[in-house]
PDB file of N, CA and C in Angstrom:
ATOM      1  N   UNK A   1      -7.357  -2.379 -16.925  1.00  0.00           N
ATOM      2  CA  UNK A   1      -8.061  -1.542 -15.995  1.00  0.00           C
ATOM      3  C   UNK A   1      -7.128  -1.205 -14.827  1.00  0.00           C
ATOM      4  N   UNK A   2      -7.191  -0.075 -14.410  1.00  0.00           N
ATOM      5  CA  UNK A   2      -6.330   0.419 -12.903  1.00  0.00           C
ATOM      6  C   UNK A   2      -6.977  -0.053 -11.789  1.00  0.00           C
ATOM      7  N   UNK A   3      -6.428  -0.160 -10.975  1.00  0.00           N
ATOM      8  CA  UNK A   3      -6.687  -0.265  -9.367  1.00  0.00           C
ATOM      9  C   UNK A   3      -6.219  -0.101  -8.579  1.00  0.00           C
ATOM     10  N   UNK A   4      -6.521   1.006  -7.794  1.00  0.00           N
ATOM     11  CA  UNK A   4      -6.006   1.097  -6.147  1.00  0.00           C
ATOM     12  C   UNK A   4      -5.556   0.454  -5.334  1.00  0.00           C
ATOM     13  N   UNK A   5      -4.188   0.285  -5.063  1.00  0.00           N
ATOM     14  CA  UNK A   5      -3.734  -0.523  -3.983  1.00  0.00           C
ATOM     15  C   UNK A   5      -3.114  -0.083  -2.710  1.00  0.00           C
ATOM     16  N   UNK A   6      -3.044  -0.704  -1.510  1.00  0.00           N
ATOM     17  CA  UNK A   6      -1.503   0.193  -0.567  1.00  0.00           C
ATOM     18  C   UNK A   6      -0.790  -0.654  -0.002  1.00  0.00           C
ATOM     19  N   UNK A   7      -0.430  -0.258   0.253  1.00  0.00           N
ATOM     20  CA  UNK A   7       0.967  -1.131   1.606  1.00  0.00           C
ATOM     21  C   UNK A   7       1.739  -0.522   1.993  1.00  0.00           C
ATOM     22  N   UNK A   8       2.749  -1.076   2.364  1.00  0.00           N
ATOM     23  CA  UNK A   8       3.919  -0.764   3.189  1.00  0.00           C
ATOM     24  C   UNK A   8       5.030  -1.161   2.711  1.00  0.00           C
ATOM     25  N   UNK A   9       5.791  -0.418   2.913  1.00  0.00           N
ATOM     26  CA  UNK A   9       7.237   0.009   2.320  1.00  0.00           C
ATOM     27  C   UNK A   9       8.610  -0.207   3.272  1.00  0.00           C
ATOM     28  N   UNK A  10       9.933  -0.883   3.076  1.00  0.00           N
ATOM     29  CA  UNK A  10      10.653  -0.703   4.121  1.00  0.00           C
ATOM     30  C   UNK A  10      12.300  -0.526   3.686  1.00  0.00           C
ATOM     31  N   UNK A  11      13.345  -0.342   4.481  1.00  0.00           N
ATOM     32  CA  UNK A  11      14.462  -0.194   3.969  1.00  0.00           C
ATOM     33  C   UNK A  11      14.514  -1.715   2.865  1.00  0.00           C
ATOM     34  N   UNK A  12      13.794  -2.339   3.259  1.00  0.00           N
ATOM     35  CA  UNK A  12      13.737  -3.758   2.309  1.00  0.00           C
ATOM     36  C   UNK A  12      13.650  -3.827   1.114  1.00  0.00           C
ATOM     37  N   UNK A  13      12.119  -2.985   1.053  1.00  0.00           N
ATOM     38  CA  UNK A  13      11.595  -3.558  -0.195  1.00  0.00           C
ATOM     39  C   UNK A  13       9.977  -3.324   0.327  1.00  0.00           C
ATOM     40  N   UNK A  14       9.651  -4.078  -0.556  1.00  0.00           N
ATOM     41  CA  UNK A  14       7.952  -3.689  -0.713  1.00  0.00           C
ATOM     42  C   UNK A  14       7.457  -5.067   0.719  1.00  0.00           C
ATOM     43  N   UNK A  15       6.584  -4.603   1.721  1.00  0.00           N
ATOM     44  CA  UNK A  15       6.797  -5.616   2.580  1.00  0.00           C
ATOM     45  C   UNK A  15       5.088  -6.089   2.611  1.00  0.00           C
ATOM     46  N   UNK A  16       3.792  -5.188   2.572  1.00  0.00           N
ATOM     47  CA  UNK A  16       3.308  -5.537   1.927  1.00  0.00           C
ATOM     48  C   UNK A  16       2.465  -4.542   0.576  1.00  0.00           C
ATOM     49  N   UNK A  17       1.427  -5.172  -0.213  1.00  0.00           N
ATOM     50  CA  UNK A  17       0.461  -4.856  -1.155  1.00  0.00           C
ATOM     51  C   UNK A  17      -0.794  -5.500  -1.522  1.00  0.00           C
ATOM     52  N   UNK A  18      -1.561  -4.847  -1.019  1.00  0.00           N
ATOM     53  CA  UNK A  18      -3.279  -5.339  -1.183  1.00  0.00           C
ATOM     54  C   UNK A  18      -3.931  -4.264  -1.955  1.00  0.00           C
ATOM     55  N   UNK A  19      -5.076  -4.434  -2.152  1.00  0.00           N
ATOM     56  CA  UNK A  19      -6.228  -3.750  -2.524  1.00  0.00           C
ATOM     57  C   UNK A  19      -6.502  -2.592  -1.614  1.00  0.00           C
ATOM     58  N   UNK A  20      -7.017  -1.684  -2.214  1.00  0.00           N
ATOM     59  CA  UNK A  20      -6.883  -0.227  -1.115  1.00  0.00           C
ATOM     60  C   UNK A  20      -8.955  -0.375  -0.605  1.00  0.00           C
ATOM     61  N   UNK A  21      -8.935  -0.469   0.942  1.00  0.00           N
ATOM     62  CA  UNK A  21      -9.945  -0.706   1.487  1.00  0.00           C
ATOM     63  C   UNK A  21      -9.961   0.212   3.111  1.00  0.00           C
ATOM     64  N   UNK A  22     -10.989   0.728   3.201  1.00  0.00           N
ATOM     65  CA  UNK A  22     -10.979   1.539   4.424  1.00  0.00           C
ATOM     66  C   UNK A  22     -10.285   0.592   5.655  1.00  0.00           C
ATOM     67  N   UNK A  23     -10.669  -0.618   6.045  1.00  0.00           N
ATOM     68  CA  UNK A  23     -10.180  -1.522   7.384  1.00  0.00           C
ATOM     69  C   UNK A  23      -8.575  -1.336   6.877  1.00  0.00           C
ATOM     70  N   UNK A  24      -8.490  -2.185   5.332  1.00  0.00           N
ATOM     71  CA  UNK A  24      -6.812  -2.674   4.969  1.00  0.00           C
ATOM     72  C   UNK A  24      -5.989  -1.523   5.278  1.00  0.00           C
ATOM     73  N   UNK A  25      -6.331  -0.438   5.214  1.00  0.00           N
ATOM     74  CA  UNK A  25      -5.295   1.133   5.333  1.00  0.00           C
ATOM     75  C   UNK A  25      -5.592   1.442   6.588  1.00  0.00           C
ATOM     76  N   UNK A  26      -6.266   1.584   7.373  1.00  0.00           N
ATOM     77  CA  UNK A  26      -6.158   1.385   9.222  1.00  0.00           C
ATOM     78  C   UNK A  26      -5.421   0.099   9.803  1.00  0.00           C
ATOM     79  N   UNK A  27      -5.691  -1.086   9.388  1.00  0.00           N
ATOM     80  CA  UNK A  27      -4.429  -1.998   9.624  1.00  0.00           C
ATOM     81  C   UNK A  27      -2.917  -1.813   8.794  1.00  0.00           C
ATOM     82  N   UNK A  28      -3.332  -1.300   8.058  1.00  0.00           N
ATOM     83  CA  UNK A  28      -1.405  -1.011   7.683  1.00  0.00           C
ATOM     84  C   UNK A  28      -1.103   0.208   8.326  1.00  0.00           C
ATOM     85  N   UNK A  29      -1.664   0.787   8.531  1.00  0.00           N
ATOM     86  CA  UNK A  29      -1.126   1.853   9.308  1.00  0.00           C
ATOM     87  C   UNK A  29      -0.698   1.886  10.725  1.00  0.00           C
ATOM     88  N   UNK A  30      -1.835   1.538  11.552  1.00  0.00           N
ATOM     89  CA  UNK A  30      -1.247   0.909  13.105  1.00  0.00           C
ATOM     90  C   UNK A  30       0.126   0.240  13.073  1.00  0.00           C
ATOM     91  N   UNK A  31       0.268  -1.011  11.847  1.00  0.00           N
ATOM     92  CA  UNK A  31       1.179  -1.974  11.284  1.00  0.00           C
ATOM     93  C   UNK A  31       2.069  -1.334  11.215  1.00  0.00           C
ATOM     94  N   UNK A  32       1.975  -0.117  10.282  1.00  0.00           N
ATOM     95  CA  UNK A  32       3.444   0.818  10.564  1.00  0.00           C
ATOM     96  C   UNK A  32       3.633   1.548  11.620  1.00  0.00           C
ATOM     97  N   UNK A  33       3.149   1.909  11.712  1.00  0.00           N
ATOM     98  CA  UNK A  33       3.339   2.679  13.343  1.00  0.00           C
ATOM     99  C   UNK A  33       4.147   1.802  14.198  1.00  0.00           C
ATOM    100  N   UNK A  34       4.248   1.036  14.142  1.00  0.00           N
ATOM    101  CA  UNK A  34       4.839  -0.358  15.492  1.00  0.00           C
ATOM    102  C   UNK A  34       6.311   0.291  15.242  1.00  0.00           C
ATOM    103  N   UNK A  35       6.915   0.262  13.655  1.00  0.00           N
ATOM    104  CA  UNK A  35       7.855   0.095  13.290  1.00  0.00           C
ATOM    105  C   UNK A  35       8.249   1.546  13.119  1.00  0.00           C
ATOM    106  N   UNK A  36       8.166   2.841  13.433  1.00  0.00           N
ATOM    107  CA  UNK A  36       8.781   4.207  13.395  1.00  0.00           C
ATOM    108  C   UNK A  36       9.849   4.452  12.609  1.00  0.00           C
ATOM    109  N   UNK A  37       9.664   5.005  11.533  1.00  0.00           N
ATOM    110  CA  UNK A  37      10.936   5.474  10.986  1.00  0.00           C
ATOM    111  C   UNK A  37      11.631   4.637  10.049  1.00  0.00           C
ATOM    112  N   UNK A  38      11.035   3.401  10.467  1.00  0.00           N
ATOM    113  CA  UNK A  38      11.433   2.254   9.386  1.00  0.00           C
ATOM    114  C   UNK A  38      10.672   1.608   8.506  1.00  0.00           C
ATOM    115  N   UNK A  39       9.438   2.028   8.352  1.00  0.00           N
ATOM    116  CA  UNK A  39       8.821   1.569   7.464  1.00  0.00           C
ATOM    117  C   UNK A  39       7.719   3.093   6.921  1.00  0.00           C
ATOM    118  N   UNK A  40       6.490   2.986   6.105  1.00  0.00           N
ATOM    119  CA  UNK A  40       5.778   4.187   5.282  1.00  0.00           C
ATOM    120  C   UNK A  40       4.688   3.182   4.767  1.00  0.00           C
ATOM    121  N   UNK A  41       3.645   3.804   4.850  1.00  0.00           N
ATOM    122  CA  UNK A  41       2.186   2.952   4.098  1.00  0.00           C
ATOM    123  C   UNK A  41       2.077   3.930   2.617  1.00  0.00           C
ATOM    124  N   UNK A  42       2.008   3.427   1.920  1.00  0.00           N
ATOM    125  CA  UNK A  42       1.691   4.052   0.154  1.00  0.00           C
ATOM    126  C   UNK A  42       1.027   3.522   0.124  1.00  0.00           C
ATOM    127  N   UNK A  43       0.091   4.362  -0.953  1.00  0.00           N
ATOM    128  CA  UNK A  43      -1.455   4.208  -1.938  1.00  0.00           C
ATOM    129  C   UNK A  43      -0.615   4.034  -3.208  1.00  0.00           C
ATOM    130  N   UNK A  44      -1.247   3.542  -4.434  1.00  0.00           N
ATOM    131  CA  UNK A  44      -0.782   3.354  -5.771  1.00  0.00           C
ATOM    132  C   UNK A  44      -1.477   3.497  -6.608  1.00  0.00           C
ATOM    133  N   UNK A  45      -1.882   3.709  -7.898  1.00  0.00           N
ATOM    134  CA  UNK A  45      -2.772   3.231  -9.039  1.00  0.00           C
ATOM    135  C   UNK A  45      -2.330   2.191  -9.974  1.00  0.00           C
ATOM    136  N   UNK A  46      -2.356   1.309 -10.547  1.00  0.00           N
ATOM    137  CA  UNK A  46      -1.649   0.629 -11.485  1.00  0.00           C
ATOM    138  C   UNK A  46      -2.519  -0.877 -12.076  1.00  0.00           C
ATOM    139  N   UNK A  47      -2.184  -0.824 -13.141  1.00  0.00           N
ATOM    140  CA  UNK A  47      -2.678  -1.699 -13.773  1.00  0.00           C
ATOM    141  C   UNK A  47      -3.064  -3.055 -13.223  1.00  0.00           C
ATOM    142  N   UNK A  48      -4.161  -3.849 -13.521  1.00  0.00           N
ATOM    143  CA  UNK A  48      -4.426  -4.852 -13.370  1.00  0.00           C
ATOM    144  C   UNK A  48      -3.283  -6.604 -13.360  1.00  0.00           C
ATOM    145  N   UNK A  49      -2.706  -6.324 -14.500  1.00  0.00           N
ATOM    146  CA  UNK A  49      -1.888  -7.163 -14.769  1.00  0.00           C
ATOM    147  C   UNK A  49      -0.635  -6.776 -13.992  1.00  0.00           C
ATOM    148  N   UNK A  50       0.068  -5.713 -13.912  1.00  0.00           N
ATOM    149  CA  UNK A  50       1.418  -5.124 -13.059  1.00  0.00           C
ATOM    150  C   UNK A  50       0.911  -5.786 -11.741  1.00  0.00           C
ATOM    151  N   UNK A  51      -0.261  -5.734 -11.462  1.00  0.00           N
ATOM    152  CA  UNK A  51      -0.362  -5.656  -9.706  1.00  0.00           C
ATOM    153  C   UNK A  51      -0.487  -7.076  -9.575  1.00  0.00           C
ATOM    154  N   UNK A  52      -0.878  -8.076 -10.259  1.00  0.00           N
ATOM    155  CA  UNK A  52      -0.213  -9.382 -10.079  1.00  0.00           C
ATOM    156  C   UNK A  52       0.905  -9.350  -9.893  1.00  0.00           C
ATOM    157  N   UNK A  53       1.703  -9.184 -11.023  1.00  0.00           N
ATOM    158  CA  UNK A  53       3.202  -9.519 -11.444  1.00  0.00           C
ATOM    159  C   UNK A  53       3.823  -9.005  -9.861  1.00  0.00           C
ATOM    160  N   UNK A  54       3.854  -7.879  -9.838  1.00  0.00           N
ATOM    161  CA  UNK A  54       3.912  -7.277  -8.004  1.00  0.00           C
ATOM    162  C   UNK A  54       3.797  -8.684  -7.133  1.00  0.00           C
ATOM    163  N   UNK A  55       2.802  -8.946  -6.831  1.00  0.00           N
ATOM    164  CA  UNK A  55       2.076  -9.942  -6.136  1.00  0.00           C
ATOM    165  C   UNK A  55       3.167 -11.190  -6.397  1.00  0.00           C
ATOM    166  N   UNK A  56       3.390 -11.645  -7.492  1.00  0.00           N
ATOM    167  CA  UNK A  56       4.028 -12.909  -7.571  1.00  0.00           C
ATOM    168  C   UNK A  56       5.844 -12.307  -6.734  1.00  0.00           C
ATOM    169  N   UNK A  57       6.084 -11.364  -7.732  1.00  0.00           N
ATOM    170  CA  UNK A  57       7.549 -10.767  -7.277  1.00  0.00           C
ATOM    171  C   UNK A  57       7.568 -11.107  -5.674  1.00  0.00           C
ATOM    172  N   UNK A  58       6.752 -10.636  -4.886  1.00  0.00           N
ATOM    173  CA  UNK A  58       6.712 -10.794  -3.809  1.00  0.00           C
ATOM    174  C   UNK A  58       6.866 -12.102  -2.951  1.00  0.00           C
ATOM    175  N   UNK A  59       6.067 -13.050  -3.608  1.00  0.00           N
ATOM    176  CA  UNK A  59       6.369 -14.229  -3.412  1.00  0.00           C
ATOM    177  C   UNK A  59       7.396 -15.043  -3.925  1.00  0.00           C
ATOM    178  N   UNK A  60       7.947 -14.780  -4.982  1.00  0.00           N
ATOM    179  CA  UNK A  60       9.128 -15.444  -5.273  1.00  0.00           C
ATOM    180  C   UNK A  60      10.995 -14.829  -5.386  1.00  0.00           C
ATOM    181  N   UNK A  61      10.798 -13.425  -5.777  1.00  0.00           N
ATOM    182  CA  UNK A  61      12.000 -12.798  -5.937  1.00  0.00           C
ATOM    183  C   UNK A  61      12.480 -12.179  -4.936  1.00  0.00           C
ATOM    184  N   UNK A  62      11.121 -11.372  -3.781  1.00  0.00           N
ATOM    185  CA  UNK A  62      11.625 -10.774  -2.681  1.00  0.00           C
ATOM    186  C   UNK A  62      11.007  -9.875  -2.579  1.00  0.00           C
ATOM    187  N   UNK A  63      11.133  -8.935  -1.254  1.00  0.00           N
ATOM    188  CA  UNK A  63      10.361  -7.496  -1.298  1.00  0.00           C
ATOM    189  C   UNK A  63      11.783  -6.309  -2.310  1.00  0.00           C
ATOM    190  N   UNK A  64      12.634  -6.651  -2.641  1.00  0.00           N
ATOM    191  CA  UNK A  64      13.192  -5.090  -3.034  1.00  0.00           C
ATOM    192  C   UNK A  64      12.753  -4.964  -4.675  1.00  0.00           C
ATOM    193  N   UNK A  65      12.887  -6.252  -5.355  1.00  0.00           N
ATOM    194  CA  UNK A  65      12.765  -6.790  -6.922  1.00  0.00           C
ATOM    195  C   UNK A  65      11.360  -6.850  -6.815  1.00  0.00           C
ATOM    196  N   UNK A  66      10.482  -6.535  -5.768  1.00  0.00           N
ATOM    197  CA  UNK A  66       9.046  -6.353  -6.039  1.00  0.00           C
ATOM    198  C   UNK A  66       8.642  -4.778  -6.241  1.00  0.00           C
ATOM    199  N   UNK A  67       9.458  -3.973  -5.229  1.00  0.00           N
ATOM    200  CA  UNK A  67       9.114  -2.624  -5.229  1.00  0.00           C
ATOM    201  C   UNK A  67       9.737  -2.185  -6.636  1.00  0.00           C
ATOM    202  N   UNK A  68      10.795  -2.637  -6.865  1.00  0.00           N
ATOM    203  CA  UNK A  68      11.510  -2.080  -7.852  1.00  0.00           C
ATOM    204  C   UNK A  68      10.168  -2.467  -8.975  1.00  0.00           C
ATOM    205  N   UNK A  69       9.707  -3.128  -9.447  1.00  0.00           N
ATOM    206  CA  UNK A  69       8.836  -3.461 -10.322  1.00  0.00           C
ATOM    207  C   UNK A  69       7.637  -2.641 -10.148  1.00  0.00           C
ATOM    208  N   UNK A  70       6.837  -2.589  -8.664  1.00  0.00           N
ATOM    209  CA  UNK A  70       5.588  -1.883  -8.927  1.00  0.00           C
ATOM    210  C   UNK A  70       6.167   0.093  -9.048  1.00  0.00           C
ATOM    211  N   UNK A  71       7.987   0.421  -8.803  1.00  0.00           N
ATOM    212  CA  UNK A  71       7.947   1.645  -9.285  1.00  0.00           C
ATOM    213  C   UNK A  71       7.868   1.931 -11.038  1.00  0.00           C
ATOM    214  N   UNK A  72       8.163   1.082 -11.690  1.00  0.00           N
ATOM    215  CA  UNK A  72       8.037   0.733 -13.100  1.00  0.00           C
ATOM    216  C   UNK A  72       6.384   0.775 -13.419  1.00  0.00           C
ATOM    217  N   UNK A  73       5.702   0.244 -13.156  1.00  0.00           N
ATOM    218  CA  UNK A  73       4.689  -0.072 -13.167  1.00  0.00           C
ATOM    219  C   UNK A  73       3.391   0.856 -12.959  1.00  0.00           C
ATOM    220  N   UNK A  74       3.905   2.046 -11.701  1.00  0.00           N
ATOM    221  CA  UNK A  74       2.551   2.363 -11.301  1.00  0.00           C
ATOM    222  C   UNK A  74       2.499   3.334 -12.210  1.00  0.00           C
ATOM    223  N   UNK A  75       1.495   4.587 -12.130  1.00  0.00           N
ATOM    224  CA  UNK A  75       0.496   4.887 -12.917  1.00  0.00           C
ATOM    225  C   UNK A  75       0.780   6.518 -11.783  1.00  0.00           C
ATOM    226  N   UNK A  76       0.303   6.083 -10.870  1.00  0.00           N
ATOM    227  CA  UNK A  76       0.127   7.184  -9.780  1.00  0.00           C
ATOM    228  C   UNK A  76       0.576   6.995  -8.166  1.00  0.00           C
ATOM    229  N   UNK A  77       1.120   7.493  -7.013  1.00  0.00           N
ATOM    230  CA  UNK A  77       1.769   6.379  -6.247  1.00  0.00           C
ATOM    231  C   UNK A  77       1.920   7.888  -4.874  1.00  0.00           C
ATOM    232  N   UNK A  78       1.536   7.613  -3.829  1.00  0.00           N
ATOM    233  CA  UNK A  78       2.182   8.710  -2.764  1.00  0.00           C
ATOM    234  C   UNK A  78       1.914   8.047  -1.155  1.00  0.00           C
ATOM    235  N   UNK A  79       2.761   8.613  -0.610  1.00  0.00           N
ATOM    236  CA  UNK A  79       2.820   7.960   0.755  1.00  0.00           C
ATOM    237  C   UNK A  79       1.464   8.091   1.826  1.00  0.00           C
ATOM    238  N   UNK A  80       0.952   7.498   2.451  1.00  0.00           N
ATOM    239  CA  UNK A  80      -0.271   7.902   3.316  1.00  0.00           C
ATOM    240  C   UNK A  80       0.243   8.548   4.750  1.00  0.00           C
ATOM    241  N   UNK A  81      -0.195   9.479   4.762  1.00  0.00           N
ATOM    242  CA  UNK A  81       0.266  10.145   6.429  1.00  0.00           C
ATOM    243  C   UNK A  81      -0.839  10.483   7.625  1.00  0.00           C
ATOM    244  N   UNK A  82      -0.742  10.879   8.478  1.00  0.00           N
ATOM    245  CA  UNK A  82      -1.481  10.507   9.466  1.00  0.00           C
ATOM    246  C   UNK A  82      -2.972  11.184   9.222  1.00  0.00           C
ATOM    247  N   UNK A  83      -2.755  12.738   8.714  1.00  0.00           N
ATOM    248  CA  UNK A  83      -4.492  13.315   8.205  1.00  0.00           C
ATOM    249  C   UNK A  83      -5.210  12.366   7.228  1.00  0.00           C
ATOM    250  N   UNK A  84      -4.435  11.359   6.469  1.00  0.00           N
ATOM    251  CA  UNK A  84      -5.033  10.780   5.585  1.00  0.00           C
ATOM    252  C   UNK A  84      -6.334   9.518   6.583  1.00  0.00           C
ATOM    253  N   UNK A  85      -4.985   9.090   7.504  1.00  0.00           N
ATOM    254  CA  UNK A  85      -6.204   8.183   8.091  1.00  0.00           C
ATOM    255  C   UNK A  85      -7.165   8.313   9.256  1.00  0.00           C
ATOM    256  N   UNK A  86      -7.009  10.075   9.474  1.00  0.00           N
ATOM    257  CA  UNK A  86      -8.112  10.370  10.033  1.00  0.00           C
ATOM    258  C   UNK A  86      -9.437  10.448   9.267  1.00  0.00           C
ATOM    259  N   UNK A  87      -8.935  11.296   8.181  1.00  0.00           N
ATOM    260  CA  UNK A  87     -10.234  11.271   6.628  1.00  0.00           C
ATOM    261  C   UNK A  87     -10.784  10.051   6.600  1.00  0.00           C
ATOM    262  N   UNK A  88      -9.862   9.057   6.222  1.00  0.00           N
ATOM    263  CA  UNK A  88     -10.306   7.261   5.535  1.00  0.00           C
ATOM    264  C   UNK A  88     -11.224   7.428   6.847  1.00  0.00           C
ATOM    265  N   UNK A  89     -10.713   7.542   8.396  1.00  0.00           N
ATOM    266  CA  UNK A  89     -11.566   6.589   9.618  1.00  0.00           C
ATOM    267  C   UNK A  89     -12.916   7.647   9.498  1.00  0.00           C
ATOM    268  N   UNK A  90     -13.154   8.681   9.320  1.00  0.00           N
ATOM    269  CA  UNK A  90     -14.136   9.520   9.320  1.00  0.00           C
ATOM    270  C   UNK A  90     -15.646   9.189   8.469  1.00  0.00           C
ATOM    271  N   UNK A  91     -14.498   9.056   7.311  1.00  0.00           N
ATOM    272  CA  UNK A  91     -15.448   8.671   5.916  1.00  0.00           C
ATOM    273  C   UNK A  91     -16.130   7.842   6.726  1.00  0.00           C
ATOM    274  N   UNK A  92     -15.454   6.341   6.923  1.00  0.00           N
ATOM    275  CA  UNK A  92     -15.807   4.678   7.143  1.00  0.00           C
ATOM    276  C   UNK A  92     -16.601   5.173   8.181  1.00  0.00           C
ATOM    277  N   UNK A  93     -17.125   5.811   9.178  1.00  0.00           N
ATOM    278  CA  UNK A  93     -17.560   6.190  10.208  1.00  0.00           C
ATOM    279  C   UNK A  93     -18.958   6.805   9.872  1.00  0.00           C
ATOM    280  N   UNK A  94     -19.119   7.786   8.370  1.00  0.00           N
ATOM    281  CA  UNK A  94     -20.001   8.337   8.530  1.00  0.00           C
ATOM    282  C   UNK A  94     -21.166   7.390   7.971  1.00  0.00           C
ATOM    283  N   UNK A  95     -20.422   6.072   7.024  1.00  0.00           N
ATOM    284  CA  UNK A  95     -20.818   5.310   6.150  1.00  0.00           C
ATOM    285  C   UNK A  95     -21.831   4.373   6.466  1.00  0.00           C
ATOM    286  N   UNK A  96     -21.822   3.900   7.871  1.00  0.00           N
ATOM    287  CA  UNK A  96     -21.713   2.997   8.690  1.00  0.00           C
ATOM    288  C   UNK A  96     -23.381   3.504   9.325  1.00  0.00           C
ATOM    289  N   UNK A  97     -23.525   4.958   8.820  1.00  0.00           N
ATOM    290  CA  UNK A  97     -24.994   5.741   9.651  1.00  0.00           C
ATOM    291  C   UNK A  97     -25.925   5.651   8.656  1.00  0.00           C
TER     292      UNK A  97
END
């Protein structure tokens, strides 16, 4: 099965990857913002099992041998930019009524 994920991206490597959730993509985003120019929040699609393997990479091999894996891996994949998280905060906003 696929699933939506995002995070953040850096000259590093993959720095982080969660589950794609209205709060989790307003905190990665502020999150990037700190860092200008040096880091990018991505959305993904990708398999159930890849997005472990991701997950472990991360914890044991590193962030670059992690990204390198979830680019193998994903399915569907693009960067989030700032209209995006006006939409996400809008949606979560109207949801909430």
């Amino acid at each position: 099965m696929l699933q939506a994920f995002v995070g953040i991206v850096s000259r590093r490597g993959l720095e982080v990857f969660c589950p794609e959730h209205p709060d989790t993509v307003q905190f990665l985003w502020r999150r990037a913002r700190r860092t200008p120019g040096r880091t990018a929040c991505f959305w993904s699609v990708i398999p159930d099992d890849a997005a472990v393997c991701v997950q472990n990479a991360m914890r044991t091999v590193g962030p670059e041998v992690a990204f390198g894996f979830l680019q193998q891996s994903v399915r569907e994949m693009g960067t989030l930019l700032p209209s995006d998280m006006e939409t996400i905060a809008h949606s979560a906003g109207s949801q909430e009524h």
